[in-house]
PDB file of N, CA and C in Angstrom:
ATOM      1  N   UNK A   1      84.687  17.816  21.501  1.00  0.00           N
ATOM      2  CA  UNK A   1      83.375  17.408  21.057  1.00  0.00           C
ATOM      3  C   UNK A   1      82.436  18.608  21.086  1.00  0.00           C
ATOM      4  N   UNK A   2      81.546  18.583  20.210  1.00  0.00           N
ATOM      5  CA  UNK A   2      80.497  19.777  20.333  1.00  0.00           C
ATOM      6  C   UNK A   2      79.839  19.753  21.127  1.00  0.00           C
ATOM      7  N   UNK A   3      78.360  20.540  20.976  1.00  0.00           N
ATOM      8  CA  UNK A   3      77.148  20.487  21.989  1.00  0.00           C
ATOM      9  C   UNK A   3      76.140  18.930  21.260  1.00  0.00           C
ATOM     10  N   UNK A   4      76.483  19.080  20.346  1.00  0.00           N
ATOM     11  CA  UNK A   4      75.544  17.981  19.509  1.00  0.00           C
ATOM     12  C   UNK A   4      75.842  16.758  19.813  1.00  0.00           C
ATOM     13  N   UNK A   5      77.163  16.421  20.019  1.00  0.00           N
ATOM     14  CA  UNK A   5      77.901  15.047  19.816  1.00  0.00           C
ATOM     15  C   UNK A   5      77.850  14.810  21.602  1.00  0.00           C
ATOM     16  N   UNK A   6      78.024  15.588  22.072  1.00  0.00           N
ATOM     17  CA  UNK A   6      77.845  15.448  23.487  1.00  0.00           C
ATOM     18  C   UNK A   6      76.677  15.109  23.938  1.00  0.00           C
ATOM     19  N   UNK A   7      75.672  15.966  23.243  1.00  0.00           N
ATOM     20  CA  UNK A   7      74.283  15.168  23.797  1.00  0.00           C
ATOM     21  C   UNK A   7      73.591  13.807  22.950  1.00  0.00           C
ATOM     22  N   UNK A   8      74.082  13.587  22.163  1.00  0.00           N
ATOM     23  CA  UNK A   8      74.028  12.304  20.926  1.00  0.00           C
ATOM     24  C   UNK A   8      74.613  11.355  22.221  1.00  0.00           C
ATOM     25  N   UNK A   9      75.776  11.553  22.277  1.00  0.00           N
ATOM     26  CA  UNK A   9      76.607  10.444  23.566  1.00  0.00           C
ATOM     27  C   UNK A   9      75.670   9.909  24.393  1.00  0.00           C
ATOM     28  N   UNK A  10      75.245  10.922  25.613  1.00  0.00           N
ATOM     29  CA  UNK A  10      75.292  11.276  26.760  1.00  0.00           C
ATOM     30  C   UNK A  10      73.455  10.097  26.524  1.00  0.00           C
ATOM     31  N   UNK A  11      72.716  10.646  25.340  1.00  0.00           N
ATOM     32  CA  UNK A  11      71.405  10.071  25.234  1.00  0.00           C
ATOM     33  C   UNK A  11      71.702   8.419  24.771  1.00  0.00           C
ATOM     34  N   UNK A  12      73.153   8.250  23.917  1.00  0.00           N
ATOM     35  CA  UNK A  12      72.768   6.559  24.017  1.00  0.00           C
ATOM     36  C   UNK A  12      73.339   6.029  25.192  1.00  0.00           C
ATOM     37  N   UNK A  13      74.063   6.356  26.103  1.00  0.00           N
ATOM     38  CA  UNK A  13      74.474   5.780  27.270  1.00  0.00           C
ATOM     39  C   UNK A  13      73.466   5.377  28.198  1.00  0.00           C
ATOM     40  N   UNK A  14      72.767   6.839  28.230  1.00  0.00           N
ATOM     41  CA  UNK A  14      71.197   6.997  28.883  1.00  0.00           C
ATOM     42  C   UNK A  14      70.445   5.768  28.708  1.00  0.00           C
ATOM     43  N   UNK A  15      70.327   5.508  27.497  1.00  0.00           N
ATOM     44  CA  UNK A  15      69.272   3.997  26.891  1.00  0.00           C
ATOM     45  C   UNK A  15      70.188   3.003  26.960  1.00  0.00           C
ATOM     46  N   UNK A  16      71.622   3.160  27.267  1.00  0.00           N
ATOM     47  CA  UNK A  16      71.711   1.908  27.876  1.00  0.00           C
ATOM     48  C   UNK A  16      72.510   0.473  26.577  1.00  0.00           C
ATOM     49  N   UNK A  17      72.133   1.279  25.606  1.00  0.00           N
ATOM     50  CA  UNK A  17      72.153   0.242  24.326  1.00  0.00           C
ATOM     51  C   UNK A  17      73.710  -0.234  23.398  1.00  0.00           C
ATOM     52  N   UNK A  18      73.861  -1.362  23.348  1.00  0.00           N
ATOM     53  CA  UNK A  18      75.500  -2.090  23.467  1.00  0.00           C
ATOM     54  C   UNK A  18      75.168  -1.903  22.228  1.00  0.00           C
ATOM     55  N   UNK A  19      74.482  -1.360  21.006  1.00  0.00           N
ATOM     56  CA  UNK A  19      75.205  -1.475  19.489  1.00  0.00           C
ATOM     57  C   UNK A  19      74.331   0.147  18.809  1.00  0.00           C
ATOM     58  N   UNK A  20      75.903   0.949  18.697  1.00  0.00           N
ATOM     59  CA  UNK A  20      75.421   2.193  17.976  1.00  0.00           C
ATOM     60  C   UNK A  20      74.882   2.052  16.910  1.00  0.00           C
ATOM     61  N   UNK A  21      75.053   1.440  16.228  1.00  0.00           N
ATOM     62  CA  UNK A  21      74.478   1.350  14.711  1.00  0.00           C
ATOM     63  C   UNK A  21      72.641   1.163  14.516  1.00  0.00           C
ATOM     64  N   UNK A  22      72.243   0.848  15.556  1.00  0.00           N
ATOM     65  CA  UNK A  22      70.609   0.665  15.425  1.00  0.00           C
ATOM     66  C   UNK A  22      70.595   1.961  16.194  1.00  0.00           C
ATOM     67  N   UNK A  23      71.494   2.337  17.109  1.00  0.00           N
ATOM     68  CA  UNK A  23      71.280   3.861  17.926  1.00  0.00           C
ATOM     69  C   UNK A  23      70.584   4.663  16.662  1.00  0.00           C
ATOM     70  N   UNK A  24      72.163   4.831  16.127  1.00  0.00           N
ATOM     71  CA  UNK A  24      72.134   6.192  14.960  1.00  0.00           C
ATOM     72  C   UNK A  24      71.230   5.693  14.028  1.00  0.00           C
ATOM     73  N   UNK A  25      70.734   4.603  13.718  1.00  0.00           N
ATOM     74  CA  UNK A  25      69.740   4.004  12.255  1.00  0.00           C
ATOM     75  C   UNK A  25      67.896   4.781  13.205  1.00  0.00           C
ATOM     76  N   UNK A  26      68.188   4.435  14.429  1.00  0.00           N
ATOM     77  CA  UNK A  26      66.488   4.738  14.681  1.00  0.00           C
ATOM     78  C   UNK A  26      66.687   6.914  14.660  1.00  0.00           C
ATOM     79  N   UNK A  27      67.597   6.967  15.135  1.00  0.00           N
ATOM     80  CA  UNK A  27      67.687   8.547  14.781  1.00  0.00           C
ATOM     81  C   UNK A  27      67.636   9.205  13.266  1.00  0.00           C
ATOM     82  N   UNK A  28      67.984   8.513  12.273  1.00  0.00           N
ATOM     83  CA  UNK A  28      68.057   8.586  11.258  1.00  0.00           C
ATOM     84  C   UNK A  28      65.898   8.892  10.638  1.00  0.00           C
ATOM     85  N   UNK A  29      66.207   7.640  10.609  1.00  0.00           N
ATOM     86  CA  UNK A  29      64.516   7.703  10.516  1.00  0.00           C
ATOM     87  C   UNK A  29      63.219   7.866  11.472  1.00  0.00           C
ATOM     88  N   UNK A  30      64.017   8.203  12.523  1.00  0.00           N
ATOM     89  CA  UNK A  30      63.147   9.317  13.171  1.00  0.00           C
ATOM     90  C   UNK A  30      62.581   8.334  14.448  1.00  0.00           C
ATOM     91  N   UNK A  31      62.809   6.956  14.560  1.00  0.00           N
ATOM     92  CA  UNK A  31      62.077   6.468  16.020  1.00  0.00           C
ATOM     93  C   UNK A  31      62.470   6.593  16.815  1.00  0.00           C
ATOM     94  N   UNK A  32      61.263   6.669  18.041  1.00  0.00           N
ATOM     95  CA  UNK A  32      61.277   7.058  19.305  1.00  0.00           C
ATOM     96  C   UNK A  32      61.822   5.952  20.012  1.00  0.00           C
ATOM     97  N   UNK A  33      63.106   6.020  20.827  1.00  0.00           N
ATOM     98  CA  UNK A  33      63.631   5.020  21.460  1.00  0.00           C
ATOM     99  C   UNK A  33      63.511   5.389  22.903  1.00  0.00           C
ATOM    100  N   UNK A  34      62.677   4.450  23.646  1.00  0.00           N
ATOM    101  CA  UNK A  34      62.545   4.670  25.143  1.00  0.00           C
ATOM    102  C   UNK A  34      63.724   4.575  26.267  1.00  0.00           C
ATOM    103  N   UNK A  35      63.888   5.288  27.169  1.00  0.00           N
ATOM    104  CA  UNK A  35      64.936   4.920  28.117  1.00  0.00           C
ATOM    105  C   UNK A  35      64.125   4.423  29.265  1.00  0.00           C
ATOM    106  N   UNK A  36      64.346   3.561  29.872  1.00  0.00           N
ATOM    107  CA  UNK A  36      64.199   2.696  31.502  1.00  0.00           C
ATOM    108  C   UNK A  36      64.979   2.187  31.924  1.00  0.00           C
ATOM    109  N   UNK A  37      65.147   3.255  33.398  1.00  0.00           N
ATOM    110  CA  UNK A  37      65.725   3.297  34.610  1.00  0.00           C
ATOM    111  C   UNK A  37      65.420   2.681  35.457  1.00  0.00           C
ATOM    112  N   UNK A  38      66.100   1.278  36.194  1.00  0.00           N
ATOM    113  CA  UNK A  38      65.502   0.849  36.910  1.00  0.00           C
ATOM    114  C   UNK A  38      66.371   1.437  38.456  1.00  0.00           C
ATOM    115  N   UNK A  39      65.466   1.731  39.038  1.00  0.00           N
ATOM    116  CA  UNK A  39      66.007   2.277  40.347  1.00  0.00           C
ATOM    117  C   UNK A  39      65.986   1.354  41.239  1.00  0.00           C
ATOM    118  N   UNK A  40      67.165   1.073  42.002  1.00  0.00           N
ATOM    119  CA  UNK A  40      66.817  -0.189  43.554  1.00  0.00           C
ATOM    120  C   UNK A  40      66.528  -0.139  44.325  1.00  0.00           C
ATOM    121  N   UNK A  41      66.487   1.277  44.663  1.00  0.00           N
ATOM    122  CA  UNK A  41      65.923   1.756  46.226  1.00  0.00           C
ATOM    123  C   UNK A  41      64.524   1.629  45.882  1.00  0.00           C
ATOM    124  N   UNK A  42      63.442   1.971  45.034  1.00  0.00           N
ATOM    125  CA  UNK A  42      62.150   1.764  44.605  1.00  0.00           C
ATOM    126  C   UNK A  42      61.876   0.035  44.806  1.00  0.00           C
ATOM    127  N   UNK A  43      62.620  -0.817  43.956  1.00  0.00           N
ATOM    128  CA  UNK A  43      62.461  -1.788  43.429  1.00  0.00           C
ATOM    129  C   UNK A  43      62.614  -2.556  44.692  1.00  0.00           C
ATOM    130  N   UNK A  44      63.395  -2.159  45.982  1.00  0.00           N
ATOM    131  CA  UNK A  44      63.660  -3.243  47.251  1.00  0.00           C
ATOM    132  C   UNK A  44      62.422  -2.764  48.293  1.00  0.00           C
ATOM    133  N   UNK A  45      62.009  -1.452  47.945  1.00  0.00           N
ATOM    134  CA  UNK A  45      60.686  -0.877  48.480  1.00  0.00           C
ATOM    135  C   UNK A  45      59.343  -1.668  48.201  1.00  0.00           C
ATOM    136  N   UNK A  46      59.564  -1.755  46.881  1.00  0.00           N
ATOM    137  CA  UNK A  46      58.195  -2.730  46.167  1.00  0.00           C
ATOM    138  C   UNK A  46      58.229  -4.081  46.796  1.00  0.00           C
ATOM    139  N   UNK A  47      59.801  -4.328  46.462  1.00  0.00           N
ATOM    140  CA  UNK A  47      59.562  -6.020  46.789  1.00  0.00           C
ATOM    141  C   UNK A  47      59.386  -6.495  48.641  1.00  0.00           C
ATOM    142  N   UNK A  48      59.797  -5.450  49.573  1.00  0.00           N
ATOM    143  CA  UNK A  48      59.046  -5.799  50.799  1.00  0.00           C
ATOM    144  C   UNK A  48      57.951  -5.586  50.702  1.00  0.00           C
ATOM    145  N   UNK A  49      56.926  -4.348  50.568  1.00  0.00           N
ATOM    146  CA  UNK A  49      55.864  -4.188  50.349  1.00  0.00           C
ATOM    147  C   UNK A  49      54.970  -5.520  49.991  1.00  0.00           C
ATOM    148  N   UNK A  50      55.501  -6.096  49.007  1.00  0.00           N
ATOM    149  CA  UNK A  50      54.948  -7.176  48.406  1.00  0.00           C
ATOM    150  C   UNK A  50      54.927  -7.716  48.793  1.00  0.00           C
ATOM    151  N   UNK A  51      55.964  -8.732  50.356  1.00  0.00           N
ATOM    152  CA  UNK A  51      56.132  -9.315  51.098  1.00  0.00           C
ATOM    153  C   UNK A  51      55.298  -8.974  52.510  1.00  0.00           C
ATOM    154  N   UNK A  52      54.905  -8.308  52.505  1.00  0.00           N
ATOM    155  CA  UNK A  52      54.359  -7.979  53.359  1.00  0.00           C
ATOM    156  C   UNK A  52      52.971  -7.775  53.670  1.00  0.00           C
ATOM    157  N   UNK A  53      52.435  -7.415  52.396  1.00  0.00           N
ATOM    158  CA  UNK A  53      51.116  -8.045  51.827  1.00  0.00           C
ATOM    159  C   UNK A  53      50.809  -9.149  52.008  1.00  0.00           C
ATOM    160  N   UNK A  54      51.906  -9.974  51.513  1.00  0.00           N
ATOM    161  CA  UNK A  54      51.532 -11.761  51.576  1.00  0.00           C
ATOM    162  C   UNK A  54      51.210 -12.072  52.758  1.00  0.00           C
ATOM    163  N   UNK A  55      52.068 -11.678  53.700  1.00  0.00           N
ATOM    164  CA  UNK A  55      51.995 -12.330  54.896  1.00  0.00           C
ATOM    165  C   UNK A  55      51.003 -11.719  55.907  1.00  0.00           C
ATOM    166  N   UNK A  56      50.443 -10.546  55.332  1.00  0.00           N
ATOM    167  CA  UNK A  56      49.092  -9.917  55.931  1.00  0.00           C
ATOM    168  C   UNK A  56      48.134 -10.856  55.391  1.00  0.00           C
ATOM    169  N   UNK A  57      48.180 -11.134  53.866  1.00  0.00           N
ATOM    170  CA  UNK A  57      46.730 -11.990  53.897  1.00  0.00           C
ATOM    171  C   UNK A  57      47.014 -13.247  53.975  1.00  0.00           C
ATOM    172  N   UNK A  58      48.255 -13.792  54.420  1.00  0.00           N
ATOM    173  CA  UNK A  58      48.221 -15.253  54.878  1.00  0.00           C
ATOM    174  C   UNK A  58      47.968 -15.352  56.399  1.00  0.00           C
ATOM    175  N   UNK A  59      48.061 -14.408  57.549  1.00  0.00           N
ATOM    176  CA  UNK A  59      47.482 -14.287  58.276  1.00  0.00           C
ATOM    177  C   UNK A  59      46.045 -13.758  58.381  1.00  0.00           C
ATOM    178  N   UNK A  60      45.432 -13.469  57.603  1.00  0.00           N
ATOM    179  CA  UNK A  60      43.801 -13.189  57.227  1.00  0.00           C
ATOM    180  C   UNK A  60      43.134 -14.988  56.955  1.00  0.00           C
ATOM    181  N   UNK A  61      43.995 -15.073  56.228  1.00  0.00           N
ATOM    182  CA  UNK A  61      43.670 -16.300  55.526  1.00  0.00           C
ATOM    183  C   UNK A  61      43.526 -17.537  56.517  1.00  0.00           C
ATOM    184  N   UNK A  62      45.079 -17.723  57.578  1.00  0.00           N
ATOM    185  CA  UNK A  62      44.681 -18.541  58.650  1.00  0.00           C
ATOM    186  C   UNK A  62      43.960 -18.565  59.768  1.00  0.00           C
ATOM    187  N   UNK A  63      43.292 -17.277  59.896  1.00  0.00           N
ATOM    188  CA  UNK A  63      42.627 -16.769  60.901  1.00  0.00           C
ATOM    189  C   UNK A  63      41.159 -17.081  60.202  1.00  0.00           C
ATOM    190  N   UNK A  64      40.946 -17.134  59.304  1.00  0.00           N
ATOM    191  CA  UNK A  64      39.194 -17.782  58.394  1.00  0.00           C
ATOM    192  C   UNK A  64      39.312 -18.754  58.573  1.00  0.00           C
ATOM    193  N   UNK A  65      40.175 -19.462  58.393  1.00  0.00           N
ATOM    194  CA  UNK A  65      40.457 -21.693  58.505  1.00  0.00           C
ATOM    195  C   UNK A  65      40.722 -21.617  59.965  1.00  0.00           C
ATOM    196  N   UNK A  66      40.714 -21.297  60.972  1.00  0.00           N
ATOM    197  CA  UNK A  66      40.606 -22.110  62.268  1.00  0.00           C
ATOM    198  C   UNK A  66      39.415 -20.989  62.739  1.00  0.00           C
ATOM    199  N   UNK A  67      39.032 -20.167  62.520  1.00  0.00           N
ATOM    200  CA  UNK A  67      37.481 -19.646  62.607  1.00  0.00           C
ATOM    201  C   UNK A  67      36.298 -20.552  62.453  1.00  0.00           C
ATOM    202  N   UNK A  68      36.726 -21.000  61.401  1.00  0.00           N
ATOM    203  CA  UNK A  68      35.643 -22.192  60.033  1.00  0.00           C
ATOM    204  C   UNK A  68      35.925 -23.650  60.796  1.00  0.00           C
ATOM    205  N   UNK A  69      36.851 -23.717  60.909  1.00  0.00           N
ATOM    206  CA  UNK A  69      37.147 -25.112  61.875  1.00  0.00           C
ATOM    207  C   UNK A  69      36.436 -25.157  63.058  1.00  0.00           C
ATOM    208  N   UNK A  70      36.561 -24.074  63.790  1.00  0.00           N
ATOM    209  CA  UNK A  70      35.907 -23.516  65.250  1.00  0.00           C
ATOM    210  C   UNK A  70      34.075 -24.028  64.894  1.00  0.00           C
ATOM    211  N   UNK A  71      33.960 -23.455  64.319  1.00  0.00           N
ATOM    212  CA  UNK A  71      32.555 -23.317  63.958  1.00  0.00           C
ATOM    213  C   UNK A  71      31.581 -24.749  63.856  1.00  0.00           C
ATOM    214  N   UNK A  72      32.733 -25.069  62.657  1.00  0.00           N
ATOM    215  CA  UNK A  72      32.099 -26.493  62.269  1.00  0.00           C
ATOM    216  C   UNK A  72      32.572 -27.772  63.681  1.00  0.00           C
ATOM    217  N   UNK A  73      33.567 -27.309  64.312  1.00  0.00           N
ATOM    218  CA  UNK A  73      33.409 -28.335  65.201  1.00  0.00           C
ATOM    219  C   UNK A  73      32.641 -28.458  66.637  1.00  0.00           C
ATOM    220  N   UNK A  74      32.489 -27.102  66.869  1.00  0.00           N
ATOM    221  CA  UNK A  74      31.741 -26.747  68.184  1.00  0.00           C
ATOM    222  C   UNK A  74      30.447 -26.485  67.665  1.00  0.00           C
ATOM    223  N   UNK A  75      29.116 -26.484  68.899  1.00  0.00           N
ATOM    224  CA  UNK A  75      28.074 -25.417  68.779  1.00  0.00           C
ATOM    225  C   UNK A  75      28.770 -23.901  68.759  1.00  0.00           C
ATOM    226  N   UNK A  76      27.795 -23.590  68.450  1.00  0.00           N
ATOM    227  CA  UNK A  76      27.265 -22.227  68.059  1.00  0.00           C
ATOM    228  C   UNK A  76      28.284 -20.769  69.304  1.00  0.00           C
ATOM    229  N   UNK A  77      27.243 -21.334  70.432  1.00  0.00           N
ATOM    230  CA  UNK A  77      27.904 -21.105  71.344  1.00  0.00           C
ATOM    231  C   UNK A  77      29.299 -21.375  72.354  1.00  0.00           C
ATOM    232  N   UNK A  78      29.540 -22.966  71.669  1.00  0.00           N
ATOM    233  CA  UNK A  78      30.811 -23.111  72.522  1.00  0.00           C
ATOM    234  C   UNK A  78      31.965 -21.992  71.530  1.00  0.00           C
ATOM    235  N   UNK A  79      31.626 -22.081  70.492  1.00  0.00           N
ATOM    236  CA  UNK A  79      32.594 -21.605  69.263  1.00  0.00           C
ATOM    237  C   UNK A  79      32.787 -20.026  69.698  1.00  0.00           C
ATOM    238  N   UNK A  80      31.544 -19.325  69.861  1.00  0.00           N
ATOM    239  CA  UNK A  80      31.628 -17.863  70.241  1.00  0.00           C
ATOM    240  C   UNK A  80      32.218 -17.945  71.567  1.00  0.00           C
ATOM    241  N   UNK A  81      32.037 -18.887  72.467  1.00  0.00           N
ATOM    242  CA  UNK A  81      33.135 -18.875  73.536  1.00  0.00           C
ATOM    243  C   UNK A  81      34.385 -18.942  73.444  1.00  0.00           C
ATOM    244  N   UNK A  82      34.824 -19.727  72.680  1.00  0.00           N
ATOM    245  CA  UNK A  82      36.061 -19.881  72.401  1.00  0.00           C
ATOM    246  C   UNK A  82      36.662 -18.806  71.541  1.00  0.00           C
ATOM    247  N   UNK A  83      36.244 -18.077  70.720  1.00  0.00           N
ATOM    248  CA  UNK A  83      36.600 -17.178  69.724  1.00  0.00           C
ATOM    249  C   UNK A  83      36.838 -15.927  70.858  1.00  0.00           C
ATOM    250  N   UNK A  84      36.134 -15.703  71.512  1.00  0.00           N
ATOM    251  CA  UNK A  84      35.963 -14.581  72.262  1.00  0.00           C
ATOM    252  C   UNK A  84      37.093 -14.528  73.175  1.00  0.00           C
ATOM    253  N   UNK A  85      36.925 -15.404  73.800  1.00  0.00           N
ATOM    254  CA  UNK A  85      37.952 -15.949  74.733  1.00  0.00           C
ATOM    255  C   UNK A  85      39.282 -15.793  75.144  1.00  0.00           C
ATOM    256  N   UNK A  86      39.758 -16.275  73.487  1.00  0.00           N
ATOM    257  CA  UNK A  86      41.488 -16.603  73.113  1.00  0.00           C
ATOM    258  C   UNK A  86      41.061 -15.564  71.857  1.00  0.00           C
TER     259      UNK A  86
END
């Protein structure tokens, strides 16, 4: 194989794409065909991250609703006692 045909290869494998014929048709007339890589080590990074977020502001979140509960069920002061407290 040449240098040409080798890198012709090497770029549709790259993109990934199960039918040469739209390969070689967008090369033909000249479109830009994107490649995306999805990486897993990134992608299992994101998705704890993401998990972990949640459960930061679902603990934000339950800590405002028994604050707000506190409040509305006690005075003023029993509530700042109790908040302080525990």
């Amino acid at each position: 194989m040449s240098g040409n045909t080798n890198k012709f290869v090497s770029h549709f494998e790259q993109l990934g794409l199960k039918d040469k014929a739209r390969f070689i048709t967008s090369y033909i007339f000249k479109r830009e065909l994107k490649a995306v890589k999805i990486d897993k080590v990134v992608m299992d990074y994101y998705m704890r991250l993401t998990h972990f977020h949640s459960q930061f502001k679902a603990a934000g979140v339950n800590y405002n609703q028994v604050t707000e509960a506190i409040k509305t069920t006690f005075t003023q002061k029993k509530a700042f006692a109790f908040l302080y407290k525990n």
